[in-house]
C-alpha atoms as a PDB file:
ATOM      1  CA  UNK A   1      19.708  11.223 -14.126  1.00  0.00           C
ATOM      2  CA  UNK A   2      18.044   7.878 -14.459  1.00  0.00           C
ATOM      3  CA  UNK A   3      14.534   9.340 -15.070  1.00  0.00           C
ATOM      4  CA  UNK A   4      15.873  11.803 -17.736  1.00  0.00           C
ATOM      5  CA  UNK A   5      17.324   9.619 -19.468  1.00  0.00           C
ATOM      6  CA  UNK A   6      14.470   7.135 -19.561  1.00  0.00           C
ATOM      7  CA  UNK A   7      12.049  10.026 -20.443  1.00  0.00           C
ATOM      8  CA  UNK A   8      14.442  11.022 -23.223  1.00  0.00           C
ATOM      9  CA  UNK A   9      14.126   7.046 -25.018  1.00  0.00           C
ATOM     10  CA  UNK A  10      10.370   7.240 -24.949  1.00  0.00           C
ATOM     11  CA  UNK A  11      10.098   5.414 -21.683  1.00  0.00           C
ATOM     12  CA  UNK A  12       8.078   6.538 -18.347  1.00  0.00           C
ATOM     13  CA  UNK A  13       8.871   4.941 -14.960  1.00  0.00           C
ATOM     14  CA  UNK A  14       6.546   4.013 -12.156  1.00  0.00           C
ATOM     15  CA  UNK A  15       7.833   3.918  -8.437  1.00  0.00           C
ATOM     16  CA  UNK A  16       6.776   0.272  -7.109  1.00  0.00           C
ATOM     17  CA  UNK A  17       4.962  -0.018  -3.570  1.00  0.00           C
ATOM     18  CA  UNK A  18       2.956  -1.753  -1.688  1.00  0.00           C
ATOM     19  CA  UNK A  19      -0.221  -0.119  -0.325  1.00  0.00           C
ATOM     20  CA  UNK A  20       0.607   0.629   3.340  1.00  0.00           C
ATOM     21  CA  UNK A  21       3.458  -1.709   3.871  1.00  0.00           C
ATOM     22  CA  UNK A  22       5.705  -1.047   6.548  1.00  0.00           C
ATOM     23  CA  UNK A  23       9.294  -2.540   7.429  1.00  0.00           C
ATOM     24  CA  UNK A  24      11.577  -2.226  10.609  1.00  0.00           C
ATOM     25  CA  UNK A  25      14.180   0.087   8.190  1.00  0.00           C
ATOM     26  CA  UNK A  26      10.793   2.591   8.080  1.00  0.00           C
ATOM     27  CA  UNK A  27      11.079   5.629  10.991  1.00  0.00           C
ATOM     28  CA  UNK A  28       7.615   5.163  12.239  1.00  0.00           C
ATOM     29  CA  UNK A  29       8.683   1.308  12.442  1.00  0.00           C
ATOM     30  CA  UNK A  30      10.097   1.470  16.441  1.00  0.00           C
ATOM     31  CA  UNK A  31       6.841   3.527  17.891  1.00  0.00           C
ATOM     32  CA  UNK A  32       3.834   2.747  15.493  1.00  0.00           C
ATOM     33  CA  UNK A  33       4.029  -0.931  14.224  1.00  0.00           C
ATOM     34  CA  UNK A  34       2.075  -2.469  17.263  1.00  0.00           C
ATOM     35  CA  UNK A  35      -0.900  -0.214  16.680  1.00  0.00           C
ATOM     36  CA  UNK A  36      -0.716   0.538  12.839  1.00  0.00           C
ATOM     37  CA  UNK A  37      -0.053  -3.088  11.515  1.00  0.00           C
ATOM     38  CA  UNK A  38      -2.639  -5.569  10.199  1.00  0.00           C
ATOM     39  CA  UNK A  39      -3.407  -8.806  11.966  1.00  0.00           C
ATOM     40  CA  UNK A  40      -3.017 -11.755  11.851  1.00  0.00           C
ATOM     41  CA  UNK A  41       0.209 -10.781   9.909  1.00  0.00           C
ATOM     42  CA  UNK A  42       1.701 -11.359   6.684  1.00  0.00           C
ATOM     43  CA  UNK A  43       4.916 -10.350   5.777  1.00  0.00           C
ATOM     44  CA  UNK A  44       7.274 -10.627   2.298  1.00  0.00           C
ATOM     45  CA  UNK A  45      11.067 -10.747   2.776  1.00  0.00           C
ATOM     46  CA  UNK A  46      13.126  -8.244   0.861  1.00  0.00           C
ATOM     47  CA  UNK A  47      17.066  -7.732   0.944  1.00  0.00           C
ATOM     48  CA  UNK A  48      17.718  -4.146   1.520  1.00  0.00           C
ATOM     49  CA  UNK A  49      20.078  -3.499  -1.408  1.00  0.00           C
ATOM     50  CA  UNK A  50      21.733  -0.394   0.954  1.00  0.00           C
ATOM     51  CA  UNK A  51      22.514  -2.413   3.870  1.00  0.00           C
ATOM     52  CA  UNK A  52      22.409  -5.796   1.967  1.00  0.00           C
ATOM     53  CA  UNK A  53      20.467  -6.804   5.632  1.00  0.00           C
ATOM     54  CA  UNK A  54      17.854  -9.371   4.785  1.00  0.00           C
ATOM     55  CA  UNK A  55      14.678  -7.559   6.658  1.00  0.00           C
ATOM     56  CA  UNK A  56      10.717  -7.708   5.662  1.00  0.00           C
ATOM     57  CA  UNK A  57       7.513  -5.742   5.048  1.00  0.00           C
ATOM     58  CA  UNK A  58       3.816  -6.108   6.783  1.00  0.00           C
ATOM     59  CA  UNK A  59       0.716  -4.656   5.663  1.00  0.00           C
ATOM     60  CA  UNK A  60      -0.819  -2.256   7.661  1.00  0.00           C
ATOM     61  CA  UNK A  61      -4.824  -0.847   8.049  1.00  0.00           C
ATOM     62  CA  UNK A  62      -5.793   2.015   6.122  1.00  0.00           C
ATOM     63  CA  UNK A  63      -7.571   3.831   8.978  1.00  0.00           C
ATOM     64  CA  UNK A  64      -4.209   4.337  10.983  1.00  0.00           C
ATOM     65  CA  UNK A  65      -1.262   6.881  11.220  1.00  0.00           C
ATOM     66  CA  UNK A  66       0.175   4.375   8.557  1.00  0.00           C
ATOM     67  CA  UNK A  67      -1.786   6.058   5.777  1.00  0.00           C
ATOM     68  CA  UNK A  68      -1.220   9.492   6.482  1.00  0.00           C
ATOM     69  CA  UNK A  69       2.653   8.773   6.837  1.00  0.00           C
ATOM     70  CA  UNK A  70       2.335   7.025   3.409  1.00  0.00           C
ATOM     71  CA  UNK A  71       0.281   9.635   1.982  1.00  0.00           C
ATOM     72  CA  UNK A  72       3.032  12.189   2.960  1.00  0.00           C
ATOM     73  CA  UNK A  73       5.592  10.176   1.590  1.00  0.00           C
ATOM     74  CA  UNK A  74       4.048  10.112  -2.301  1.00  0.00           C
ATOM     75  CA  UNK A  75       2.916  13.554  -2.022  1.00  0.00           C
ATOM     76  CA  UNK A  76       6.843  14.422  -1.439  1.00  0.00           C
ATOM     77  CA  UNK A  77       8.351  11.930  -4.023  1.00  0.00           C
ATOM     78  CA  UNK A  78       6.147  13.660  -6.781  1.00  0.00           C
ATOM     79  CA  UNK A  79       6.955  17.087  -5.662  1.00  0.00           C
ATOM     80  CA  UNK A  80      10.952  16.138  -5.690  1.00  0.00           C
ATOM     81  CA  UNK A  81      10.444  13.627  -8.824  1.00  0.00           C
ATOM     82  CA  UNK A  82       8.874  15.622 -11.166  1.00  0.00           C
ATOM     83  CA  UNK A  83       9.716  13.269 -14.266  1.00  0.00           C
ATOM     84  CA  UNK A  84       8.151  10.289 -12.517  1.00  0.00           C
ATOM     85  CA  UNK A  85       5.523   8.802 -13.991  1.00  0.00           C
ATOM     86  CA  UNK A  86       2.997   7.273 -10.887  1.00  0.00           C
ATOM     87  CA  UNK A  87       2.724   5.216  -8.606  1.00  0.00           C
ATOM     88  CA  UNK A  88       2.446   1.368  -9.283  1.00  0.00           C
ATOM     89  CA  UNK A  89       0.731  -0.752  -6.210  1.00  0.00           C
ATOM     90  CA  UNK A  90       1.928  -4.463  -6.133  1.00  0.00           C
ATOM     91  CA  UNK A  91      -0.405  -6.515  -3.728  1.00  0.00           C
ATOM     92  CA  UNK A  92      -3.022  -4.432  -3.358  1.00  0.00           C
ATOM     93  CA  UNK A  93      -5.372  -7.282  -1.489  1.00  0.00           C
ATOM     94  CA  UNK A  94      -8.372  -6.401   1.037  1.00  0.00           C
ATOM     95  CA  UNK A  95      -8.592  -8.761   3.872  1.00  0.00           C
ATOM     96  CA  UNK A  96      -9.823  -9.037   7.564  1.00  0.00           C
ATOM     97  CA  UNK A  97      -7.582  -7.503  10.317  1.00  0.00           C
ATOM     98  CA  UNK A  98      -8.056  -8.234  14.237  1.00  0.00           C
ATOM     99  CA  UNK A  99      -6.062  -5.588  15.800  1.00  0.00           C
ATOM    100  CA  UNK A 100      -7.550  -4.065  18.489  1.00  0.00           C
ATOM    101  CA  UNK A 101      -5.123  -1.533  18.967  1.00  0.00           C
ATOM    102  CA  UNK A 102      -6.517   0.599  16.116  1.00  0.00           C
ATOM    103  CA  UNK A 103     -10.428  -0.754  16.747  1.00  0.00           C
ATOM    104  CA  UNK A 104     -10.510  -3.486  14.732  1.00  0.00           C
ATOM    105  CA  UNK A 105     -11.824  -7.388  15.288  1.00  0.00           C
ATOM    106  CA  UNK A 106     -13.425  -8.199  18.996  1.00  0.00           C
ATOM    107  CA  UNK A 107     -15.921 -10.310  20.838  1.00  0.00           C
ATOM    108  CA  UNK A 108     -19.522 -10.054  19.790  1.00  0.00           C
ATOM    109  CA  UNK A 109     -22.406 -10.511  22.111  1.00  0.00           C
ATOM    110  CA  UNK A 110     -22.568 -13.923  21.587  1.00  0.00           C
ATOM    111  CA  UNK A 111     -19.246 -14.150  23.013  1.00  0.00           C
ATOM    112  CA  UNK A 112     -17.594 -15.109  19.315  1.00  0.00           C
ATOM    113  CA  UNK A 113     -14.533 -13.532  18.183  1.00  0.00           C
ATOM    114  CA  UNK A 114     -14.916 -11.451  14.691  1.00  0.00           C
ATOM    115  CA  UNK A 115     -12.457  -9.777  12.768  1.00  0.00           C
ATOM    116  CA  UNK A 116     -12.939  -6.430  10.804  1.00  0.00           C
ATOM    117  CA  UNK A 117     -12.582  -6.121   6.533  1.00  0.00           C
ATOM    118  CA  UNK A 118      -9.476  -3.553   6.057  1.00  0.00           C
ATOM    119  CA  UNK A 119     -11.887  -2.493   2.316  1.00  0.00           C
ATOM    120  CA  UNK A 120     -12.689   0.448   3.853  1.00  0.00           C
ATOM    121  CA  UNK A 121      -9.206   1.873   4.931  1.00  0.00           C
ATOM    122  CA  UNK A 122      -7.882   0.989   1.642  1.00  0.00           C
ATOM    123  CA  UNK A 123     -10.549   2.610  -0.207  1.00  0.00           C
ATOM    124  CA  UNK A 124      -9.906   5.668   1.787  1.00  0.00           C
ATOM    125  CA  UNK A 125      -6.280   5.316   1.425  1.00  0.00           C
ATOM    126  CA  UNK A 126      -6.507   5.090  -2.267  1.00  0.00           C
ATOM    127  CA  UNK A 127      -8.940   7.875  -2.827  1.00  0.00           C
ATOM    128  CA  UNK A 128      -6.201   9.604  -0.868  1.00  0.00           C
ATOM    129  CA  UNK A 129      -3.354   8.559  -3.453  1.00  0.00           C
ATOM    130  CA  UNK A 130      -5.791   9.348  -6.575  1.00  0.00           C
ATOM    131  CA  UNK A 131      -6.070  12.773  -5.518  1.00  0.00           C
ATOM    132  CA  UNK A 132      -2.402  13.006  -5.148  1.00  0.00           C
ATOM    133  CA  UNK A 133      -2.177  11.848  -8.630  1.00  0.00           C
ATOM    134  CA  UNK A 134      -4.374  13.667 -10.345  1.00  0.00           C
ATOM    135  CA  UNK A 135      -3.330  17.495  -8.298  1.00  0.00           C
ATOM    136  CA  UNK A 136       0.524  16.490  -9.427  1.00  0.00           C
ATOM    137  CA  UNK A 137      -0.460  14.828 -13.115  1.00  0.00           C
ATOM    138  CA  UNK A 138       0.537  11.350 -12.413  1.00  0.00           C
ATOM    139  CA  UNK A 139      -0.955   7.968 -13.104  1.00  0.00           C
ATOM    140  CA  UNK A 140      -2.050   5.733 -10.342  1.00  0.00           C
ATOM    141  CA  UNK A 141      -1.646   2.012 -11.175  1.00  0.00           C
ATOM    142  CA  UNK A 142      -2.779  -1.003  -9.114  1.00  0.00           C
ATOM    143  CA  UNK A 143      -1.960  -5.451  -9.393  1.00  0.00           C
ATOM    144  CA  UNK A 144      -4.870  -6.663  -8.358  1.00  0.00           C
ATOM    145  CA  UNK A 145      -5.995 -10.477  -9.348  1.00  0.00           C
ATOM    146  CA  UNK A 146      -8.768 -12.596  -8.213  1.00  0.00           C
ATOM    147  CA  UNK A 147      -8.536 -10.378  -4.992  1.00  0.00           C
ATOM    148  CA  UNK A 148     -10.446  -7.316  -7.107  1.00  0.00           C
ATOM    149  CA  UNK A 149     -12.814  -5.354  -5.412  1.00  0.00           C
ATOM    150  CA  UNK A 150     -14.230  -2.789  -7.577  1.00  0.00           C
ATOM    151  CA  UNK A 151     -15.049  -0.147  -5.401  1.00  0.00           C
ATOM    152  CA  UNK A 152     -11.495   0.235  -4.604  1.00  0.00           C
ATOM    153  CA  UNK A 153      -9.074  -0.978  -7.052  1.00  0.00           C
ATOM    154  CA  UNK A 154     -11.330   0.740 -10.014  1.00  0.00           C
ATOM    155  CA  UNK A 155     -10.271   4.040  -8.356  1.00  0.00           C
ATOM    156  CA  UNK A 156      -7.045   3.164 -10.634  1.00  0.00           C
ATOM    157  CA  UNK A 157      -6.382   4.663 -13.586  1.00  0.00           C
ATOM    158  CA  UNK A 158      -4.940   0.770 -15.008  1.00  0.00           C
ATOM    159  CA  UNK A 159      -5.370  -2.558 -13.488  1.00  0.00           C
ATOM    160  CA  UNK A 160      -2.123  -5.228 -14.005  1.00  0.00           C
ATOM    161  CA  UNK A 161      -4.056  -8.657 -13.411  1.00  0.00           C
ATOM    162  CA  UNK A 162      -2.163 -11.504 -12.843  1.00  0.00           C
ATOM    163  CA  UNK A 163      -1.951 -14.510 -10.884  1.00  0.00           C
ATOM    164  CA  UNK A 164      -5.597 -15.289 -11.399  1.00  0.00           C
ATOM    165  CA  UNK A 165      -4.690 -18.682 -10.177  1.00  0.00           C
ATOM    166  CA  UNK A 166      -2.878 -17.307  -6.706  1.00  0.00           C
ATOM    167  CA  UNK A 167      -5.646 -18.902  -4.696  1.00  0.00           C
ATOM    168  CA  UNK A 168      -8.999 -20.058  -4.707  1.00  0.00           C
END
């Protein structure tokens, strides 16, 4: 099909993500969202071209169910896709997160709230992915702009930058 055929004209095709984003058209979606997703939130509006149904996509912590279900996921595309190329992470930012359902963010002693940086989770998420890639011979891409932190977007075998301007 479409892979063959870009294979065939010199051409190699990345699937498009975004690190452990989640949307209400996911399974896990109805049971796990309240204890897998990253607060505050942040979502990105999509339209589902199946269902042409306008819906959305939130980022969730690395140190949930959220990256073992992703993890599962690639490791099944590249044993079905055998002609795709990698995987290509779009918005592949570290932040704070304040859920306490999964043990992050609280009150200190002082009695001041704190949140807790998601760079660990993704680290471990992506050292997850890379050794996906490299056991199935794929290429593991990320996008990461100003928001580069090299002890987890280096684990990449490219870097797309962009957007350097996105924010301060």
């Amino acid at each position: 099909g479409y892979l063959a055929e870009r294979k065939a004209s010199g051409r190699d095709i990345f699937v498009y993500s975004m690190p452990l984003h989640i949307s209400p058209l996911d399974p896990p979606w109805d049971m796990f969202s309240g204890e897998w997703l990253k607060t505050p939130g942040i979502r990105w509006d999509f339209v589902d071209e199946t269902t042409r149904r306008r819906s959305h996509v939130v980022p969730c912590c690395g140190i949930t169910g959220a990256a073992d279900w992703h993890t599962a996921n690639a490791k099944r595309l590249f044993e079905t896709q055998p002609l795709l190329f990698g995987v290509y992470y779009d918005i592949s930012s570290i932040g704070e997160c304040t859920n306490a359902r999964h043990g992050h963010g609280g009150v200190d002693s002082f009695g001041r709230a704190y949140a807790t940086s998601t760079a660990l989770g993704m680290r471990e998420y992506f050292l997850r992915i890379l050794k996906l890639c490299r056991a199935y011979g794929r290429r593991f891409q990320v996008h990461a702009h100003n928001l580069y932190f090299p002890f987890i977007h280096s684990l990449a075998d490219s870097c797309s930058p962009g957007e350097e301007q996105y924010s301060a």
